[in-house]
C-alpha atoms as a PDB file:
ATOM      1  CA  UNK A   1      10.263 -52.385  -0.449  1.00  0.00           C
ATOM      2  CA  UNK A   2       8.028 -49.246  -0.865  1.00  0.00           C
ATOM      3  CA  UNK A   3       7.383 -49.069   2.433  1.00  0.00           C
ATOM      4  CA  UNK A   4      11.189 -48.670   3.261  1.00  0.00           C
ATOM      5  CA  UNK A   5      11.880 -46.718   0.973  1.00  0.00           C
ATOM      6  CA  UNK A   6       9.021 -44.627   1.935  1.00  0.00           C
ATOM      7  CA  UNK A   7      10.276 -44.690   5.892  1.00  0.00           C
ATOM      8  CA  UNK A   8      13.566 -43.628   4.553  1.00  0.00           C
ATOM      9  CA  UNK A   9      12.318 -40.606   2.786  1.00  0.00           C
ATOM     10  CA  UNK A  10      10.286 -39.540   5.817  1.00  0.00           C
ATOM     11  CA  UNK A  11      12.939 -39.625   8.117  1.00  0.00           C
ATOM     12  CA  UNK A  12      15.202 -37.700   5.284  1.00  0.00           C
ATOM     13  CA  UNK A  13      12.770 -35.175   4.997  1.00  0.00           C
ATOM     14  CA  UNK A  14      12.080 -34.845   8.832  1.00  0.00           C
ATOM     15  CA  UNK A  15      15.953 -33.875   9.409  1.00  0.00           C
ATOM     16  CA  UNK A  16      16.354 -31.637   6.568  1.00  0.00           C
ATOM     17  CA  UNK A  17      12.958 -29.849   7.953  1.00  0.00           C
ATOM     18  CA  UNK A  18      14.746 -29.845  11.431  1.00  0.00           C
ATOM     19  CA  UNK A  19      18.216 -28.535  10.547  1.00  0.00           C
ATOM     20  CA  UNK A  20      16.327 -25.520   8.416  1.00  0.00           C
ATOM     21  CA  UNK A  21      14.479 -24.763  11.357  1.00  0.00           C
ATOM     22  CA  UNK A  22      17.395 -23.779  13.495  1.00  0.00           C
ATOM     23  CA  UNK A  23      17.262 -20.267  13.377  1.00  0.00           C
ATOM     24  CA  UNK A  24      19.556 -19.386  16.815  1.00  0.00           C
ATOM     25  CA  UNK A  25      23.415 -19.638  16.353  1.00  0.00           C
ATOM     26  CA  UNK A  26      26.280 -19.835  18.185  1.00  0.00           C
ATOM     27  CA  UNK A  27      27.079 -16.896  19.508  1.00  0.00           C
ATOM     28  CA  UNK A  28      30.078 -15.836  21.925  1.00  0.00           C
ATOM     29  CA  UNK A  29      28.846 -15.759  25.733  1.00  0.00           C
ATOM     30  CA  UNK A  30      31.407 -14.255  28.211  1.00  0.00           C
ATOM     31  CA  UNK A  31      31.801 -14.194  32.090  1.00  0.00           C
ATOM     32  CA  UNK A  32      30.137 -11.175  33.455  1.00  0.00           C
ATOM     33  CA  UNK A  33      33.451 -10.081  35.783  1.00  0.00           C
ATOM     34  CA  UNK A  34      33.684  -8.746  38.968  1.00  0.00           C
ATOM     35  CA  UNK A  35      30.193  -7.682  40.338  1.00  0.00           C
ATOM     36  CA  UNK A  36      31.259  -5.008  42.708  1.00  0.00           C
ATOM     37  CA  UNK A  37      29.125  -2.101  41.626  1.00  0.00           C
ATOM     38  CA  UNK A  38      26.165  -4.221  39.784  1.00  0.00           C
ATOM     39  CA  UNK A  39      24.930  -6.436  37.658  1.00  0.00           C
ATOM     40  CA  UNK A  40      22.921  -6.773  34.403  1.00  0.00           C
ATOM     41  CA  UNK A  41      20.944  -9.850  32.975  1.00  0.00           C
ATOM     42  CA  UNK A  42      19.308 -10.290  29.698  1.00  0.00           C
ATOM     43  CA  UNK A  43      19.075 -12.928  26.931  1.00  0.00           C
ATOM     44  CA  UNK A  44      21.826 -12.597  23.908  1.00  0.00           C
ATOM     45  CA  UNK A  45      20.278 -13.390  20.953  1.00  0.00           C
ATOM     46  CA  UNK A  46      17.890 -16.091  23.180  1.00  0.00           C
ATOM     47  CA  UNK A  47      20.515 -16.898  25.234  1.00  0.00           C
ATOM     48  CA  UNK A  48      21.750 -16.161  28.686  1.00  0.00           C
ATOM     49  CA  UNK A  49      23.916 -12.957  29.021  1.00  0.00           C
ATOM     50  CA  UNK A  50      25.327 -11.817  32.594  1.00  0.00           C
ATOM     51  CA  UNK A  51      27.592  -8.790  32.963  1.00  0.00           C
ATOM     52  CA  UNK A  52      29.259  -6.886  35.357  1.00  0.00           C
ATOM     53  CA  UNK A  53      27.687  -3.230  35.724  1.00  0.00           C
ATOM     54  CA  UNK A  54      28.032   0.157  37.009  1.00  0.00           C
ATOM     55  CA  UNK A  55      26.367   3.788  36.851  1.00  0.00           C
ATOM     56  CA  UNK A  56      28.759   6.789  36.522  1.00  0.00           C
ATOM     57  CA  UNK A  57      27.928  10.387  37.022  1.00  0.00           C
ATOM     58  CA  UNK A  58      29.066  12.846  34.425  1.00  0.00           C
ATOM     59  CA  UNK A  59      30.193  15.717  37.168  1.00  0.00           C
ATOM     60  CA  UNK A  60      29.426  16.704  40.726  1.00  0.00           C
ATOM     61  CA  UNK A  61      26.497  19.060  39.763  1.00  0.00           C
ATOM     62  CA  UNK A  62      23.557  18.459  41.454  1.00  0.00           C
ATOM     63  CA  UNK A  63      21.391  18.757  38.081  1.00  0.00           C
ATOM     64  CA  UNK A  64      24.333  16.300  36.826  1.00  0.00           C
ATOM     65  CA  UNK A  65      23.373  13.221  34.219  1.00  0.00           C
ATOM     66  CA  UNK A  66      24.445   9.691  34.364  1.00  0.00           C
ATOM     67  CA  UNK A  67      25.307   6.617  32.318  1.00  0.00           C
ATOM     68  CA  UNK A  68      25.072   2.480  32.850  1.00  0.00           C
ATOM     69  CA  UNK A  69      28.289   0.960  31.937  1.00  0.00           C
ATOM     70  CA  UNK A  70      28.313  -3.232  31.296  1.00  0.00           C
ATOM     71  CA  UNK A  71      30.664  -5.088  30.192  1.00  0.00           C
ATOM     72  CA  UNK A  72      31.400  -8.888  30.305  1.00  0.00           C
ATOM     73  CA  UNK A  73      35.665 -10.695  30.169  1.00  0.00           C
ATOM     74  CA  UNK A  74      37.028 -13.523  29.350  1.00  0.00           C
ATOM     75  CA  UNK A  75      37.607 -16.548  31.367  1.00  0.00           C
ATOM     76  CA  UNK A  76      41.435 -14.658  32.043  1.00  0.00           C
ATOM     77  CA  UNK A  77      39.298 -11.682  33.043  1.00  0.00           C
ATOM     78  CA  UNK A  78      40.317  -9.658  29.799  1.00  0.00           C
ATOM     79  CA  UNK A  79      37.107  -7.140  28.505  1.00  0.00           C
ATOM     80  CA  UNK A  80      35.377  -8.395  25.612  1.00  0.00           C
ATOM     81  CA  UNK A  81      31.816  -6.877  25.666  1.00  0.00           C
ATOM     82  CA  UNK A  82      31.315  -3.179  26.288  1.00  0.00           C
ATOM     83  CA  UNK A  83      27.826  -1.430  26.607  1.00  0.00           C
ATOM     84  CA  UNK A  84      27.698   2.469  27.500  1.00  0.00           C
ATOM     85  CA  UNK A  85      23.893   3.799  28.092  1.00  0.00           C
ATOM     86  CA  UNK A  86      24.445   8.151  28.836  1.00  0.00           C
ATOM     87  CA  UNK A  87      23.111  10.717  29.387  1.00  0.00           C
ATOM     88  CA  UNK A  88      20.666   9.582  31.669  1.00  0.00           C
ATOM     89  CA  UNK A  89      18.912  12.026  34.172  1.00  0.00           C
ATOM     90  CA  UNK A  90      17.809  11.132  37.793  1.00  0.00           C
ATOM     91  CA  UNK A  91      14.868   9.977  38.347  1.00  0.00           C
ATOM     92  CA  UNK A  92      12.282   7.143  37.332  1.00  0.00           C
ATOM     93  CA  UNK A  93      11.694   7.604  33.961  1.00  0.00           C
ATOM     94  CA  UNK A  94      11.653   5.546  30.439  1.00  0.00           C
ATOM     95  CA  UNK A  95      13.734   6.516  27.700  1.00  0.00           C
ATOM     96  CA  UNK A  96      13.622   5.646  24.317  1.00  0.00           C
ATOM     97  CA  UNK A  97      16.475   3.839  22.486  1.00  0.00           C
ATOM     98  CA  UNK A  98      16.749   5.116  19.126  1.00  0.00           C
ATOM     99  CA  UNK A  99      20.172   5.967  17.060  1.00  0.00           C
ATOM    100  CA  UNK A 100      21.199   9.413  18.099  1.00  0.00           C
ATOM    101  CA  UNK A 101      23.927  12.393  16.942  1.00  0.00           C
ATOM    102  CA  UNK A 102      26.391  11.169  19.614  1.00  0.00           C
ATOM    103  CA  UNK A 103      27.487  15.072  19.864  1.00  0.00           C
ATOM    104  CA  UNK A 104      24.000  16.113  21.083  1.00  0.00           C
ATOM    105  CA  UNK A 105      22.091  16.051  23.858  1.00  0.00           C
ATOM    106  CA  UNK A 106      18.295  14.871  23.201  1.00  0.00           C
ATOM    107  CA  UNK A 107      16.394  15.027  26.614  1.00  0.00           C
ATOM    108  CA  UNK A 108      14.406  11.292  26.681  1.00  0.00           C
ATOM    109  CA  UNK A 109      16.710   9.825  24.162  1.00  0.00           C
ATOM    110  CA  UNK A 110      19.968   7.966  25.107  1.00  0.00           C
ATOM    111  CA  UNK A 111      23.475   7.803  23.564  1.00  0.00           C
ATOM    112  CA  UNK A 112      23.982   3.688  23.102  1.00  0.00           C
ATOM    113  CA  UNK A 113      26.872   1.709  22.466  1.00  0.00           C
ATOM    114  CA  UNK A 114      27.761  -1.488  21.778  1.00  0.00           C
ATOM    115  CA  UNK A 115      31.485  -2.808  21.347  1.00  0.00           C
ATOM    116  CA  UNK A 116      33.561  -5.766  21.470  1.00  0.00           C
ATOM    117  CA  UNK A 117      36.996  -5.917  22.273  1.00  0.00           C
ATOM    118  CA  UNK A 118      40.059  -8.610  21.816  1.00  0.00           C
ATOM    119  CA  UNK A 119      43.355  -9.500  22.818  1.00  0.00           C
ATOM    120  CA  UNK A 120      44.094  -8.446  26.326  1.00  0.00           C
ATOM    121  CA  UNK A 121      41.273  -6.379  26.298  1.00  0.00           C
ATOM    122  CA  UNK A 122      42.284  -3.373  24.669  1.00  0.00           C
ATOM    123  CA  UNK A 123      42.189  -3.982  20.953  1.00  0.00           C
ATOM    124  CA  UNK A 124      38.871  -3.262  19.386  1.00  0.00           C
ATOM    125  CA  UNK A 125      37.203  -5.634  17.551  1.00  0.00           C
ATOM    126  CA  UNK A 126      33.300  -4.632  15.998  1.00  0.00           C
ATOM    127  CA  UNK A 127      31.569  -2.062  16.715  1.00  0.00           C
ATOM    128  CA  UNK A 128      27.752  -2.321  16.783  1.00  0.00           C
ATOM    129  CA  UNK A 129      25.042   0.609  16.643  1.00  0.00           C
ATOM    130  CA  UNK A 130      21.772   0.948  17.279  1.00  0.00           C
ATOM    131  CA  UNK A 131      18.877  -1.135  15.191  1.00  0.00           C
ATOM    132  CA  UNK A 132      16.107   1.789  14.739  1.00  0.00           C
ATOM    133  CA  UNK A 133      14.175  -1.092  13.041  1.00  0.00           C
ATOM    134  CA  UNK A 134      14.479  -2.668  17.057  1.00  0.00           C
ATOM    135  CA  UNK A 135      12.003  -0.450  19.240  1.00  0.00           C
ATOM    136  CA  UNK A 136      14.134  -0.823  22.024  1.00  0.00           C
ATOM    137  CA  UNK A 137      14.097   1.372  25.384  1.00  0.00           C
ATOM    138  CA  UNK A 138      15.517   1.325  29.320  1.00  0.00           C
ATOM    139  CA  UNK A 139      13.038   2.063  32.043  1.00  0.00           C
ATOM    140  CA  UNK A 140      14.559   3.201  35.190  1.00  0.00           C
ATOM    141  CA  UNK A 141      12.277   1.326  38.576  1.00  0.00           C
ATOM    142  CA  UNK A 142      14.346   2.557  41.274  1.00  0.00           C
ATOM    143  CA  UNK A 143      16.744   5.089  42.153  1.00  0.00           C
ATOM    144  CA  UNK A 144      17.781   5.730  45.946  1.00  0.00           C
ATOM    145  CA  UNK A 145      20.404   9.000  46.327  1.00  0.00           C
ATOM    146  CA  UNK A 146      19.697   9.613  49.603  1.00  0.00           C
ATOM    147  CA  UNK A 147      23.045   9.056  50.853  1.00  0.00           C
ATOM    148  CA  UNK A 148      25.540  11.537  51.124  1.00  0.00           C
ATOM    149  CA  UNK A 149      28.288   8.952  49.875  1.00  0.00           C
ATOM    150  CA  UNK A 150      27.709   8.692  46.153  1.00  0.00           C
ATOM    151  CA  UNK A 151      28.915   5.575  46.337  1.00  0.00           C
ATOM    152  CA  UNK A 152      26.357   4.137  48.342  1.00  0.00           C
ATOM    153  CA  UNK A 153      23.966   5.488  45.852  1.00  0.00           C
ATOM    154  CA  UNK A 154      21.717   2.687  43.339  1.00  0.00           C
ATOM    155  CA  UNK A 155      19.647   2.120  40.161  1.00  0.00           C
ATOM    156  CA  UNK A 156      17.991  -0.509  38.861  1.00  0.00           C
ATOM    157  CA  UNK A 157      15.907  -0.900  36.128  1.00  0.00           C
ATOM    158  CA  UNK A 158      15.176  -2.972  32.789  1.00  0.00           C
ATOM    159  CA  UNK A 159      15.601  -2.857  28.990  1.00  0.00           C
ATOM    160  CA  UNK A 160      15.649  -3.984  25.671  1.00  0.00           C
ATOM    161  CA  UNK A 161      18.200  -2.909  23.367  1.00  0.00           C
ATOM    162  CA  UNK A 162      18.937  -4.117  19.538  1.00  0.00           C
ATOM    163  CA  UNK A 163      21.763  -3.452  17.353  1.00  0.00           C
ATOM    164  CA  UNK A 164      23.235  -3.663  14.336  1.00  0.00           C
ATOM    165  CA  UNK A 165      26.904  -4.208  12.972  1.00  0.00           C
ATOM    166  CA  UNK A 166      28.081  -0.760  12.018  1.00  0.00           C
ATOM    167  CA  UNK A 167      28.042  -0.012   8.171  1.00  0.00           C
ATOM    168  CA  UNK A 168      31.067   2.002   8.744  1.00  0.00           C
ATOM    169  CA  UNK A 169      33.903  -0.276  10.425  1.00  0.00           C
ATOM    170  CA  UNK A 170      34.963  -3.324   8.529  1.00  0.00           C
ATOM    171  CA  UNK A 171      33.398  -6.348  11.096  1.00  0.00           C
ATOM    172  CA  UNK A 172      36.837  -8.002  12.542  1.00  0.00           C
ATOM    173  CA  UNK A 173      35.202 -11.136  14.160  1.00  0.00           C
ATOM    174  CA  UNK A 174      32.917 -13.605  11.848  1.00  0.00           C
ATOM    175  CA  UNK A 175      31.916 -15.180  14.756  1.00  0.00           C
ATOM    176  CA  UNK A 176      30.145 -11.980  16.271  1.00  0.00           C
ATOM    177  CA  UNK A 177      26.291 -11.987  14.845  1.00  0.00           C
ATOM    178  CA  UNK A 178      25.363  -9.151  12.469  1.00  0.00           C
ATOM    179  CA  UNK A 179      22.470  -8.475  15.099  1.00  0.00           C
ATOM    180  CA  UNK A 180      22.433  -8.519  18.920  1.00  0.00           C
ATOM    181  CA  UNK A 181      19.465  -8.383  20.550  1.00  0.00           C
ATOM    182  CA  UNK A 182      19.357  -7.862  24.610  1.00  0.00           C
ATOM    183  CA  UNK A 183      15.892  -8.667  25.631  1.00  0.00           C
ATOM    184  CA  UNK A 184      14.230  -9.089  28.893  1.00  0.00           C
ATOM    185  CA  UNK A 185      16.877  -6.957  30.274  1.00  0.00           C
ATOM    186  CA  UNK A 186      17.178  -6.268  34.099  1.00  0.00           C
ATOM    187  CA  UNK A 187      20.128  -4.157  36.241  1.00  0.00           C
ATOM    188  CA  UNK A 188      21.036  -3.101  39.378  1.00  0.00           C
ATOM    189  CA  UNK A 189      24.166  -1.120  40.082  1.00  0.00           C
ATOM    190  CA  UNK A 190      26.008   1.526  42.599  1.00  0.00           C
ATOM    191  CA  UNK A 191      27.739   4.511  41.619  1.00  0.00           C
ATOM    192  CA  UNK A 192      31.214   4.459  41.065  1.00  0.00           C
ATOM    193  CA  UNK A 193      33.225   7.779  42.318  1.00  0.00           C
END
């Protein structure tokens, strides 16, 4: 009798032990869209992330800056995840990923964003910022502009980038995580015109 009770116990104590270990949770995981201009991979929170990408220059100037655009849909191809990386010079270079003034201009130092969207794609839903507790960055590997077409013109690169639900917007969707954390990041894109 001891002995099952005792095997009982053990087995209670093994799943309780188990469940509390569980520190992932479901998070939402899109379709990464159309693929035209790029791509970006990382891990969500530990779990597979794919998005469409792009790289957009700010003018025609040749001394002109840049930004990485990703952004994942919904199965119905509505936008639900939005990432926008500025202010990015060319060349191969690492930037740190820090929160920033979003009215300045900090040479090394990237404007980051982070949103979610609902409905048809064109509702907001939470805004996220970035986690200076997270010491994330984005390393640029390759950059080819030797074309004269812009558009045949590509990046790639990788990055890890962590952020935080913004303390000033109300969070709309419980089942969006407090954190995000895109590690192990990669991305290869063309410019768009």
């Amino acid at each position: 009798m001891q002995s099952s009770s005792l095997a009982f116990t053990s087995v209670i104590v093994v799943l309780i032990i188990s469940c509390s270990n569980k520190h992932e949770f479901d998070i939402p995981i899109y379709e990464p869209g159309s693929m035209e201009y790029g791509w970006a991979v990382a891990k969500k929170n530990g779990k597979e992330f794919r998005a469409s990408a792009l790289a957009r220059r700010f003018s025609d100037q040749p001394d002109s800056l840049y930004a990485l655009y990703i952004g994942t849909e919904s199965v119905e191809g509505f936008e639900r995840e939005f990432i926008s990386i500025g202010f990015m010079s060319f060349g191969i270079e690492e930037y740190v990923v820090s929160s920033v003034d979003y009215n300045q201009f900090y040479p090394n130092r990237l404007n980051v964003s982070y949103h979610t969207r609902q409905d048809d794609g064109d509702v907001s839903e939470d805004s996220y910022i970035i986690d200076d507790a997270y010491p994330g960055y984005l390393k640029v590997t390759s950059l080819d502009t030797a074309s004269l077409d812009s558009t045949q013109w590509t990046v790639s690169g990788e990055f890890d980038l962590g952020f935080v639900i913004s303390p000033f917007l109300e969070k709309v969707n419980p089942l969006n995580p407090d954190q995000v954390r895109l590690t192990h990041g990669q991305f290869e894109v063309r410019f768009l015109r």
